[in-house]
N, C-alpha and C. Protein backbone atom coordinates (compact mmCIF):
# COMPACT_ATOMS: atom_id res chain seq x y z
N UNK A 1 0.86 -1.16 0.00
CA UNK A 1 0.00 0.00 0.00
C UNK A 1 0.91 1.23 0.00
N UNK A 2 0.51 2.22 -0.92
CA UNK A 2 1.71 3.22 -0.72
C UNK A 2 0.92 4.34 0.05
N UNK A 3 1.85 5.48 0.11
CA UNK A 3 1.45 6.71 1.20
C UNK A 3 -0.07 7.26 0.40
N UNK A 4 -0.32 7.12 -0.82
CA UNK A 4 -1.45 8.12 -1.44
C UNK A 4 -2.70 6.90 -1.15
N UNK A 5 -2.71 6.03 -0.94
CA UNK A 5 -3.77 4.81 -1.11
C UNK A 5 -3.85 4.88 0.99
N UNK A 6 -2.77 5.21 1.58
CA UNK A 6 -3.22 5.31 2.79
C UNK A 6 -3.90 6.49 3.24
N UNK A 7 -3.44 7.84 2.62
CA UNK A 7 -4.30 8.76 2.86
C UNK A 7 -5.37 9.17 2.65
N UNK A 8 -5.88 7.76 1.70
CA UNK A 8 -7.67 8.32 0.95
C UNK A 8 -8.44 7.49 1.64
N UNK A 9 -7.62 6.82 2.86
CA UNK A 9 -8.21 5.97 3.52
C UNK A 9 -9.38 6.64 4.66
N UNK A 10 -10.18 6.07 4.98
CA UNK A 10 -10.59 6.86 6.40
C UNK A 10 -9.52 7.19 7.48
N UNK A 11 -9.99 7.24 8.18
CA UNK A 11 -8.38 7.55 9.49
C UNK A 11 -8.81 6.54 10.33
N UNK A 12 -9.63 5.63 10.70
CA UNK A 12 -10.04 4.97 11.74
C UNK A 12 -9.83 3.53 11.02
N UNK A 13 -9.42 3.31 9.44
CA UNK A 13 -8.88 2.21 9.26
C UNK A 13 -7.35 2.53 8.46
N UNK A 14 -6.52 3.87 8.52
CA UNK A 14 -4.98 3.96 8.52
C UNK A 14 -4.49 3.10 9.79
N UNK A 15 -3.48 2.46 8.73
CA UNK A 15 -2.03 2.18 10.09
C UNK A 15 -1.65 2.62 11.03
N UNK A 16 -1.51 2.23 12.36
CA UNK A 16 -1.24 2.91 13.01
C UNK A 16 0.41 3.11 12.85
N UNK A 17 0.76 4.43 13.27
CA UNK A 17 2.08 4.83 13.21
C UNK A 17 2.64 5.00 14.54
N UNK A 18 3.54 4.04 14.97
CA UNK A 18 4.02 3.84 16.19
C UNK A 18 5.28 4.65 16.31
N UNK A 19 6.52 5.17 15.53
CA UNK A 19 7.37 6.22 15.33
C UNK A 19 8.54 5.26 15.70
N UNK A 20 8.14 3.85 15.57
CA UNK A 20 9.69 3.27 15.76
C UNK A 20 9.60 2.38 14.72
N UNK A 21 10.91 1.73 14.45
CA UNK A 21 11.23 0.35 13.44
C UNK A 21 9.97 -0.56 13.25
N UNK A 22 9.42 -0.90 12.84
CA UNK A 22 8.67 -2.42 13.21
C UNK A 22 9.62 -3.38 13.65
N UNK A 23 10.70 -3.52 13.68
CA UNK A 23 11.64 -4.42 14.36
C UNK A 23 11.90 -3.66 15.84
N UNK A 24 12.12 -2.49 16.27
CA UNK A 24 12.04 -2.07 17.81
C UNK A 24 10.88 -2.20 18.65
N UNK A 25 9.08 -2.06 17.73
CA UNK A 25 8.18 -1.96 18.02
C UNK A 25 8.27 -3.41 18.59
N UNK A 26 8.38 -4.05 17.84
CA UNK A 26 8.57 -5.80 18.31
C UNK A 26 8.74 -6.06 19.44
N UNK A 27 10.04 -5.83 19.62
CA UNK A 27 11.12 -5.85 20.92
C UNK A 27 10.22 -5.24 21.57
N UNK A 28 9.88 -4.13 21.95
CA UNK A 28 9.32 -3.39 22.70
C UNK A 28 8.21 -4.08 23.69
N UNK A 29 7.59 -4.34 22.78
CA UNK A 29 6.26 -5.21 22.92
C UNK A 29 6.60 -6.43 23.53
N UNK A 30 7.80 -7.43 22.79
CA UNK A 30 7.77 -8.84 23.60
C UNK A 30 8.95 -8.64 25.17
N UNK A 31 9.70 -7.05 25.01
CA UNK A 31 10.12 -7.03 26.96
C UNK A 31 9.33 -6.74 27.54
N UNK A 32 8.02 -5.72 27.16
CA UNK A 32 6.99 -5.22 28.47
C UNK A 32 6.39 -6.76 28.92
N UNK A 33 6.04 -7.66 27.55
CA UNK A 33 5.15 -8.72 27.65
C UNK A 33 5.96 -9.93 28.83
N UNK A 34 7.19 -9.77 28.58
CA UNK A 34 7.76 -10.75 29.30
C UNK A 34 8.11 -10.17 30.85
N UNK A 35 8.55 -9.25 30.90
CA UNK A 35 8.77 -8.67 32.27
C UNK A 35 7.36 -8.40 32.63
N UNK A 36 6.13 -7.94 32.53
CA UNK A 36 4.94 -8.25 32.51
C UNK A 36 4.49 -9.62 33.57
N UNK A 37 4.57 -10.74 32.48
CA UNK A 37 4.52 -12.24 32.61
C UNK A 37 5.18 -12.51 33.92
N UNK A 38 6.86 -12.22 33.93
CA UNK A 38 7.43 -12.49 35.04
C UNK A 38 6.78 -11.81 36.60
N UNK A 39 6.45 -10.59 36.76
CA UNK A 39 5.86 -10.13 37.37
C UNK A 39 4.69 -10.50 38.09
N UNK A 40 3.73 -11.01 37.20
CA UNK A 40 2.83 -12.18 37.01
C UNK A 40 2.83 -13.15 38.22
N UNK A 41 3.83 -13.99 37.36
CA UNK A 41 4.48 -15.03 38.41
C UNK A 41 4.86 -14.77 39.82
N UNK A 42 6.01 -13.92 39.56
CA UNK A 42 6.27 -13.89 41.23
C UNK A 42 5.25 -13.39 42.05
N UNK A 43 4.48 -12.91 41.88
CA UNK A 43 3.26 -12.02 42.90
C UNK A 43 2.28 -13.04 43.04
N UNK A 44 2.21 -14.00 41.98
CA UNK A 44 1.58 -15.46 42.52
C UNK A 44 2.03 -15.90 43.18
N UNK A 45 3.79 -16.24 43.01
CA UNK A 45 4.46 -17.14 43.96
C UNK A 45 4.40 -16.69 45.15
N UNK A 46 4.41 -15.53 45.78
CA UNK A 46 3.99 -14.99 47.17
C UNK A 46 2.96 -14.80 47.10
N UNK A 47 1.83 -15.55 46.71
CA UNK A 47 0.93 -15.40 47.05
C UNK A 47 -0.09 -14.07 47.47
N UNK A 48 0.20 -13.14 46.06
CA UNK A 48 -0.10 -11.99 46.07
C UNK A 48 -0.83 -11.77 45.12
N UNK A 49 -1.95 -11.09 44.76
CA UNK A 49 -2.98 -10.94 44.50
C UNK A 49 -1.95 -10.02 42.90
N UNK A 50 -2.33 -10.05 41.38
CA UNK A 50 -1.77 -10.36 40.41
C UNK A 50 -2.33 -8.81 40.23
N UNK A 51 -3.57 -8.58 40.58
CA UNK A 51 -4.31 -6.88 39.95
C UNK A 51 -3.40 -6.47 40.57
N UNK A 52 -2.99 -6.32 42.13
CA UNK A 52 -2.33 -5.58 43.06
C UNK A 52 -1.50 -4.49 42.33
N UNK A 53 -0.83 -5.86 41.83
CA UNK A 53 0.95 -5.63 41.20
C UNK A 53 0.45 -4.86 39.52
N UNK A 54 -0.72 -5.46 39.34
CA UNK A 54 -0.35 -4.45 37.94
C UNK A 54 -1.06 -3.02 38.42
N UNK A 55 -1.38 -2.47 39.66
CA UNK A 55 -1.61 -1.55 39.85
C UNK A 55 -0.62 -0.50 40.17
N UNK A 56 0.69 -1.25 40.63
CA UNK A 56 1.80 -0.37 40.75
C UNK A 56 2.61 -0.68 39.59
N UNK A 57 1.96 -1.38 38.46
CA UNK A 57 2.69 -1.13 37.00
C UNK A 57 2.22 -0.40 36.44
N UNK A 58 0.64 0.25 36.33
CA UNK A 58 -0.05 1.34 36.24
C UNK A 58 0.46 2.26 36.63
N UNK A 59 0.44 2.79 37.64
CA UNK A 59 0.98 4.07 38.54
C UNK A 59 2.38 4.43 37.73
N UNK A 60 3.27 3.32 37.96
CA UNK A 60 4.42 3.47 37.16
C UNK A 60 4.70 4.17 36.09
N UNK A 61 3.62 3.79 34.96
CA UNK A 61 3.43 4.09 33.90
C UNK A 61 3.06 5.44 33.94
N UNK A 62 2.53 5.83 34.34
CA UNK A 62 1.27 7.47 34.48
C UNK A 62 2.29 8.41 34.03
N UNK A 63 3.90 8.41 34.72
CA UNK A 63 4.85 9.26 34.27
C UNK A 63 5.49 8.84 34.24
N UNK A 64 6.24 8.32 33.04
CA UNK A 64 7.28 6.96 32.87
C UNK A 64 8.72 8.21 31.88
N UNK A 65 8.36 9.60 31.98
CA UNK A 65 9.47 10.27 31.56
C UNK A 65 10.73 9.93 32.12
N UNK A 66 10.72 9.51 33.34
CA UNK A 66 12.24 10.12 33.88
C UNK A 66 11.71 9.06 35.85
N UNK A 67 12.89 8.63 36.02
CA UNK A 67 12.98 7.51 37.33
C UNK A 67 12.45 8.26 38.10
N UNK A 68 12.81 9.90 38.22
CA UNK A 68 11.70 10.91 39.19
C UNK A 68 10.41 10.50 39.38
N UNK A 69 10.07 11.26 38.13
CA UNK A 69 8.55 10.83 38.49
C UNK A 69 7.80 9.63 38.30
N UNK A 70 8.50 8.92 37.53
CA UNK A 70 7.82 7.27 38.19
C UNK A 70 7.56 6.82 39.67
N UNK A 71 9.15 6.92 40.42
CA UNK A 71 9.40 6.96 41.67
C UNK A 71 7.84 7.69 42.34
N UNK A 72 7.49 9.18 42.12
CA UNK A 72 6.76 9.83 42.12
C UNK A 72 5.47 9.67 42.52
N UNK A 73 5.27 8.75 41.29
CA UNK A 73 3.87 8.25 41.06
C UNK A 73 3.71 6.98 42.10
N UNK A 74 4.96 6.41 42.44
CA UNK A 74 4.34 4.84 43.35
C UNK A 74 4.47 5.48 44.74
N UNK A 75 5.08 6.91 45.08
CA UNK A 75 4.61 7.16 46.25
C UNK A 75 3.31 7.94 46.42
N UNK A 76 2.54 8.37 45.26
CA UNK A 76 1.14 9.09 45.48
C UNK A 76 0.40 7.58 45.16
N UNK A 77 0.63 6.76 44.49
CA UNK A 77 -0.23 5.62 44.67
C UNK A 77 -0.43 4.98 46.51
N UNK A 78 1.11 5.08 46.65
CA UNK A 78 1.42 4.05 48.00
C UNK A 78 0.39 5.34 49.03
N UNK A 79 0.42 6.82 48.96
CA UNK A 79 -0.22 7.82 49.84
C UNK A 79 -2.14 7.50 49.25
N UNK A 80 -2.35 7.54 48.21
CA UNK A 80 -3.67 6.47 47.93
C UNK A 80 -4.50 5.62 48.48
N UNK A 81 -3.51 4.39 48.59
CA UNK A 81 -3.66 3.58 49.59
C UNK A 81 -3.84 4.04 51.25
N UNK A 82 -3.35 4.86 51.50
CA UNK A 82 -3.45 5.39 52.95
C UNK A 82 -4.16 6.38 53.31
N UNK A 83 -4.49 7.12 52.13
CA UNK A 83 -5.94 7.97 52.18
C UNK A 83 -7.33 7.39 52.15
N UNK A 84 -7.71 6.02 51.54
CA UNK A 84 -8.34 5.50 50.91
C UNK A 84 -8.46 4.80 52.50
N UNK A 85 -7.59 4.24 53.02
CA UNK A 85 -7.73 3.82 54.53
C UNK A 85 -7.97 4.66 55.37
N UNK A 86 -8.01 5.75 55.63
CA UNK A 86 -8.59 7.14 56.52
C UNK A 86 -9.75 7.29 55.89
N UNK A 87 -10.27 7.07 54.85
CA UNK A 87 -11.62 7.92 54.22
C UNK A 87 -12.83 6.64 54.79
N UNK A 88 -11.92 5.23 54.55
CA UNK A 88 -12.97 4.48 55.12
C UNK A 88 -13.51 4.48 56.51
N UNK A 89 -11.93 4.61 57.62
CA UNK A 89 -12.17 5.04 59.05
C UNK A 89 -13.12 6.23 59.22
N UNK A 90 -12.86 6.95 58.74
CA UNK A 90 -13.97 8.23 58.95
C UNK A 90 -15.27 8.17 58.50
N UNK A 91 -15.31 7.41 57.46
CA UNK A 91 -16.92 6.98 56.71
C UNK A 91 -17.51 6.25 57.69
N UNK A 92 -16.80 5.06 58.15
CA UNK A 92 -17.50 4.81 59.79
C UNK A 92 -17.57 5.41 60.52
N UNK A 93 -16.66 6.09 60.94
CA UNK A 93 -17.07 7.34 62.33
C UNK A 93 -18.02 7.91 62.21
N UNK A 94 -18.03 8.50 60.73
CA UNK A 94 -19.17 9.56 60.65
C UNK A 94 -21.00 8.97 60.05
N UNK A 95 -20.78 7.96 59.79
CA UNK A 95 -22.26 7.03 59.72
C UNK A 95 -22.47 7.13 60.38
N UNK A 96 -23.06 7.37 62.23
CA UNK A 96 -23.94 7.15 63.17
C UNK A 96 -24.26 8.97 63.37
N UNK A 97 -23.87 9.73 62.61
CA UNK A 97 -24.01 11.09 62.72
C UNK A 97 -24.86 11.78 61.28
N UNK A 98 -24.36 11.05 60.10
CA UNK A 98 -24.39 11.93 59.34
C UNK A 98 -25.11 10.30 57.99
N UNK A 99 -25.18 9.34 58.68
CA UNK A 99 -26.37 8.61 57.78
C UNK A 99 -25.29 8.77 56.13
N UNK A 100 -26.27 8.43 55.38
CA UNK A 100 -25.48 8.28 53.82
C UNK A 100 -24.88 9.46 53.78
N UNK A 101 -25.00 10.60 54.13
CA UNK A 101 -24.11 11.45 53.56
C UNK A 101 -22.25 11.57 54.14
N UNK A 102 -22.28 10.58 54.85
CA UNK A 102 -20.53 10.50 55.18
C UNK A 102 -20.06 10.03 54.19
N UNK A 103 -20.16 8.92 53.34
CA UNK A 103 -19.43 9.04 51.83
C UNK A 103 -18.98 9.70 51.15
N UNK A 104 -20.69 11.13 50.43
CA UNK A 104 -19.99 11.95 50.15
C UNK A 104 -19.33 12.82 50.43
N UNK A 105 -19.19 13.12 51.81
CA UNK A 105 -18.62 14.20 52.35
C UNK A 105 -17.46 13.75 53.07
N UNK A 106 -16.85 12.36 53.07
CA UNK A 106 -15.97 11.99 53.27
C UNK A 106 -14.78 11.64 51.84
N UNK A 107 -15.48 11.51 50.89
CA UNK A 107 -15.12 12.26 49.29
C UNK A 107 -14.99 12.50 48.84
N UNK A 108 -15.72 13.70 49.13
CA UNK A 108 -15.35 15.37 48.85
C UNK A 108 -13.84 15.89 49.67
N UNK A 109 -14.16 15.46 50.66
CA UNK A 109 -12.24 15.99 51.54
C UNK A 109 -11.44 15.03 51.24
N UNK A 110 -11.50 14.16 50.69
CA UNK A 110 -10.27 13.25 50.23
C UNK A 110 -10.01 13.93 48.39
N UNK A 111 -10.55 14.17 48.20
CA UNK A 111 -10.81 14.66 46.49
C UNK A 111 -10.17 15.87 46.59
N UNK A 112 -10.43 16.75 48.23
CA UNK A 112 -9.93 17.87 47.75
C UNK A 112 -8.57 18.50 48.00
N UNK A 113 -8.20 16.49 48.94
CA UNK A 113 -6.54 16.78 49.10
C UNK A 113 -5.97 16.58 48.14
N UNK A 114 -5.96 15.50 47.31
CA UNK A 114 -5.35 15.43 46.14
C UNK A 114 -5.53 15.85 44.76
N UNK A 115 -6.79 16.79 44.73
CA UNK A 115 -6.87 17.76 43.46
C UNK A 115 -6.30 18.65 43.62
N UNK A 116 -6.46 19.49 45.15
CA UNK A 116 -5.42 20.32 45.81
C UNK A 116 -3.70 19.93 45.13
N UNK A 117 -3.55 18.87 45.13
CA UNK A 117 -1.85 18.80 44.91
C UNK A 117 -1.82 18.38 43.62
N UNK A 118 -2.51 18.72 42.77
CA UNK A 118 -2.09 18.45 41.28
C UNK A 118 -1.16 19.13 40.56
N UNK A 119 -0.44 20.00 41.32
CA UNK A 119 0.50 21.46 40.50
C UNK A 119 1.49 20.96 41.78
N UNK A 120 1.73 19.91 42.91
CA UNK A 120 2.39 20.28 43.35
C UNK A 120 4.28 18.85 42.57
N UNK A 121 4.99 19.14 42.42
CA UNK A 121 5.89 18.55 41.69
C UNK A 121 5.98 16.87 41.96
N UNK A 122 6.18 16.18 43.25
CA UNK A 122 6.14 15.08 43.92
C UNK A 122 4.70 14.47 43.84
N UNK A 123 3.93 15.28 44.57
CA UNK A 123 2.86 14.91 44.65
C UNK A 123 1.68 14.90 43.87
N UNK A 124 1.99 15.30 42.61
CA UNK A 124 0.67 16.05 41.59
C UNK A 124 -0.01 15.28 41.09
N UNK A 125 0.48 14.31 41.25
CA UNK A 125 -0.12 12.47 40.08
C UNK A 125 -1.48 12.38 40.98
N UNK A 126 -2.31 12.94 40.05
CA UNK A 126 -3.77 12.81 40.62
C UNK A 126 -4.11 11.16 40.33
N UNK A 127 -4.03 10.87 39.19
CA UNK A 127 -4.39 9.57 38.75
C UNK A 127 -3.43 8.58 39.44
N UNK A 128 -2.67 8.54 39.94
CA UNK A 128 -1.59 7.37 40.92
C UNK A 128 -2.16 7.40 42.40
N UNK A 129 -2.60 8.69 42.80
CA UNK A 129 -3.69 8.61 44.41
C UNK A 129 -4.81 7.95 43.39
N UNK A 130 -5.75 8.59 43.06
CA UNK A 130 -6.63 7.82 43.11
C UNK A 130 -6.54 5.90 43.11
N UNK A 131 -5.74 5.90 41.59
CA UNK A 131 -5.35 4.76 41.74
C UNK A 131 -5.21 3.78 42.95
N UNK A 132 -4.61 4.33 43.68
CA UNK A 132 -3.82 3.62 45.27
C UNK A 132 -5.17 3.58 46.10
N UNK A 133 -6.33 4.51 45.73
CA UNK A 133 -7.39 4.71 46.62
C UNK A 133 -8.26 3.48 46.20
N UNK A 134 -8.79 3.30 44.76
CA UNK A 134 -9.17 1.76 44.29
C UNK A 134 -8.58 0.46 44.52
N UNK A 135 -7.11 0.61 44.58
CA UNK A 135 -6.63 -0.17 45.40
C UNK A 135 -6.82 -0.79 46.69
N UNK A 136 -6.88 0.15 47.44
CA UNK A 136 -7.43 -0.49 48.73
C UNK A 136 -8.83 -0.38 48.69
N UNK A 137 -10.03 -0.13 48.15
CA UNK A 137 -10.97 -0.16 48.42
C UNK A 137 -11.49 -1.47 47.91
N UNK A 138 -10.41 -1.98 46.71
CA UNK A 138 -10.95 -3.10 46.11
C UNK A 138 -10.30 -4.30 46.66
N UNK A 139 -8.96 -4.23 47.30
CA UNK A 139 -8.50 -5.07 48.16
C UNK A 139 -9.56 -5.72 49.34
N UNK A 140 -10.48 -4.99 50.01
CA UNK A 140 -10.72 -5.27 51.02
C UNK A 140 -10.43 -5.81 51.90
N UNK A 141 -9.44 -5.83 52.29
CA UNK A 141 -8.85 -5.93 53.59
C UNK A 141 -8.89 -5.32 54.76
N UNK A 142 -8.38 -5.99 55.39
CA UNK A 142 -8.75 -5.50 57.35
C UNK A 142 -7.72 -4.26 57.27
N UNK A 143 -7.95 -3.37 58.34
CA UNK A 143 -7.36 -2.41 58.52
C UNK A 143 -6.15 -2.99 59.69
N UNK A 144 -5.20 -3.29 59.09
CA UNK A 144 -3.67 -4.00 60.02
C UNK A 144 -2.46 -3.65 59.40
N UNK A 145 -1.42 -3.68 59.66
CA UNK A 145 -0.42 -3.66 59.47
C UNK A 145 0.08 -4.52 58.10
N UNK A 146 -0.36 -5.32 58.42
CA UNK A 146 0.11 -6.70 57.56
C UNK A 146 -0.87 -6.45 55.63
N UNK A 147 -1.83 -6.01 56.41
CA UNK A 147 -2.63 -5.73 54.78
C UNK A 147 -2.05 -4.74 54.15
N UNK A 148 -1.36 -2.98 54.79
CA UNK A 148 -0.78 -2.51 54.36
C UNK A 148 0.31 -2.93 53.61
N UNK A 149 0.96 -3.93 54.37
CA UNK A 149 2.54 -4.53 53.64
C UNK A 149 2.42 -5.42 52.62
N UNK A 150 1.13 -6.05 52.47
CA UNK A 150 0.79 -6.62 51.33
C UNK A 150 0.54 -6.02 50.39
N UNK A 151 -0.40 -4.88 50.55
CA UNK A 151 -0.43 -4.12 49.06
C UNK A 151 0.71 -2.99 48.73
N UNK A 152 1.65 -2.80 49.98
CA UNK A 152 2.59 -2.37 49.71
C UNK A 152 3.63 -3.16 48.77
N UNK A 153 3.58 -4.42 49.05
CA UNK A 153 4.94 -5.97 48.74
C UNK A 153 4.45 -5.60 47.14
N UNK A 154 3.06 -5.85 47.11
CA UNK A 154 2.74 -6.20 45.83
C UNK A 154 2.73 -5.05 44.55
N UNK A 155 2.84 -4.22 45.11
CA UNK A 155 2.35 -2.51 44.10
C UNK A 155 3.79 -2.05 43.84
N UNK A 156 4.79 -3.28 45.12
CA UNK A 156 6.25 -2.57 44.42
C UNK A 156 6.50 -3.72 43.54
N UNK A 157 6.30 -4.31 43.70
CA UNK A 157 6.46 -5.81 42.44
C UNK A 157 6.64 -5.01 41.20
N UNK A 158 5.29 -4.73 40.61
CA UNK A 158 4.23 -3.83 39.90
C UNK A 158 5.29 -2.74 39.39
N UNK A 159 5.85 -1.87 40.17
CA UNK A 159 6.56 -0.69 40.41
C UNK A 159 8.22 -1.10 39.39
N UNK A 160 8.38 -1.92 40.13
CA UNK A 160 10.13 -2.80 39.92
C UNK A 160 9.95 -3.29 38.60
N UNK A 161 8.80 -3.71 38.43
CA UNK A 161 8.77 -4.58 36.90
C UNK A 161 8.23 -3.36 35.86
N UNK A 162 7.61 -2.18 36.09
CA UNK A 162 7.62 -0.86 35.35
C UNK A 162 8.94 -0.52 35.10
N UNK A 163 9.90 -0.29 36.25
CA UNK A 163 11.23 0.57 36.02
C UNK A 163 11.68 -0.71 35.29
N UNK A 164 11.73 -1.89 35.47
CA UNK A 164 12.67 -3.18 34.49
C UNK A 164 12.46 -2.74 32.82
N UNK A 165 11.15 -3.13 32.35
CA UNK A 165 10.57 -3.16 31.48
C UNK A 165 10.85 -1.47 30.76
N UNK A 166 10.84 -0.22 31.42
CA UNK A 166 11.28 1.19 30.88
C UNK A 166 12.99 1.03 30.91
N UNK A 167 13.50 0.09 31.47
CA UNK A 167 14.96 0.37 31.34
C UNK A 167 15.66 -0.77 29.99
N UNK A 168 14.74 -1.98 30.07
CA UNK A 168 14.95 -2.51 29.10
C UNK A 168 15.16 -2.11 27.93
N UNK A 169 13.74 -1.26 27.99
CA UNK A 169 13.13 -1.00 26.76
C UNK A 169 14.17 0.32 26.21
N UNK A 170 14.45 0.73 26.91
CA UNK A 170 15.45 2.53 26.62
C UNK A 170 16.54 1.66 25.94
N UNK A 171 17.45 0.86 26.95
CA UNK A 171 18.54 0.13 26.22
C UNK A 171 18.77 -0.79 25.06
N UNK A 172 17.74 -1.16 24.99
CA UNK A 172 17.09 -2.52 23.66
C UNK A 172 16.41 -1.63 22.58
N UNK A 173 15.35 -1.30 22.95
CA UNK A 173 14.30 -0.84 22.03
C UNK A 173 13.84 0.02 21.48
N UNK A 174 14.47 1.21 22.10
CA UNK A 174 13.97 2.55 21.61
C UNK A 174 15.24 3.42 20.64
């Protein structure tokens, strides 16, 4: 197909243009897939819940410019997680006072700490809190020590196999 037979095409059935080799695109694709996979595995082998970990491969991803703000992003995920555990404590506290409306108004002040820090440099990854906040809400787990360190163990799995897979990929593939 040449360039004039692709441009009379619609645009929603053109090629997509990925801006690398089809031989780097490759590569690219079979290290995320395999460091991915591996990731996989080990978070099974400890017996760790598999979404967990791709939730701190998510987060990872959100700002995958530069080890900063990756780093960045798995500590507003990991602060997520720990907001998301205060919003539930308080949603109980405040049910015998305030009936259905402690949700939203326990919601609303968690929403408005971290929309609040969207300009701030470390902390701005709105989408890595929230993230960390679905995280634990979908974990359901007890409020202990030990559940923290689990979705902590597992979101750095997640985290480690993001920075693997972006360092691979810089040195191999791009």
């Amino acid at each position: 197909m040449n360039s004039a037979q692709v441009q009379d095409m619609p645009q929603a059935q053109q090629p997509a243009n990925h801006g690398q080799p089809r031989g780097k695109f490759i590569l690219w694709t079979l290290i995320a897939s395999v460091v991915a996979a591996f990731a996989a595995w080990l978070s099974a082998a400890f017996s760790l819940e598999v979404w967990v970990m791709f939730a701190g491969f998510i987060a990872w991803f959100t700002r995958p410019t530069s080890l900063k703000n990756s780093t960045a992003a798995m500590l507003c995920l990991w602060l997520g997680i720990a907001i998301g555990a205060m919003a539930h404590i308080v949603t109980g506290a405040l049910v015998p006072s305030l009936g259905h409306m402690a949700l939203p108004v326990v919601v609303f002040l968690a929403a408005n700490v971290i929309v609040g820090l969207r300009s701030h440099g470390i902390l701005g990854n709105m989408l890595a809190w929230f993230l960390g906040m679905v995280t634990y809400f979908a974990a359901e787990l007890d409020l202990a020590a030990a559940s923290f360190m689990h979705l902590a163990f597992a979101t750095t799995i997640g985290g480690l196999a993001g920075y693997t897979c972006q360092a691979l990929n810089r040195r191999f593939a791009e």
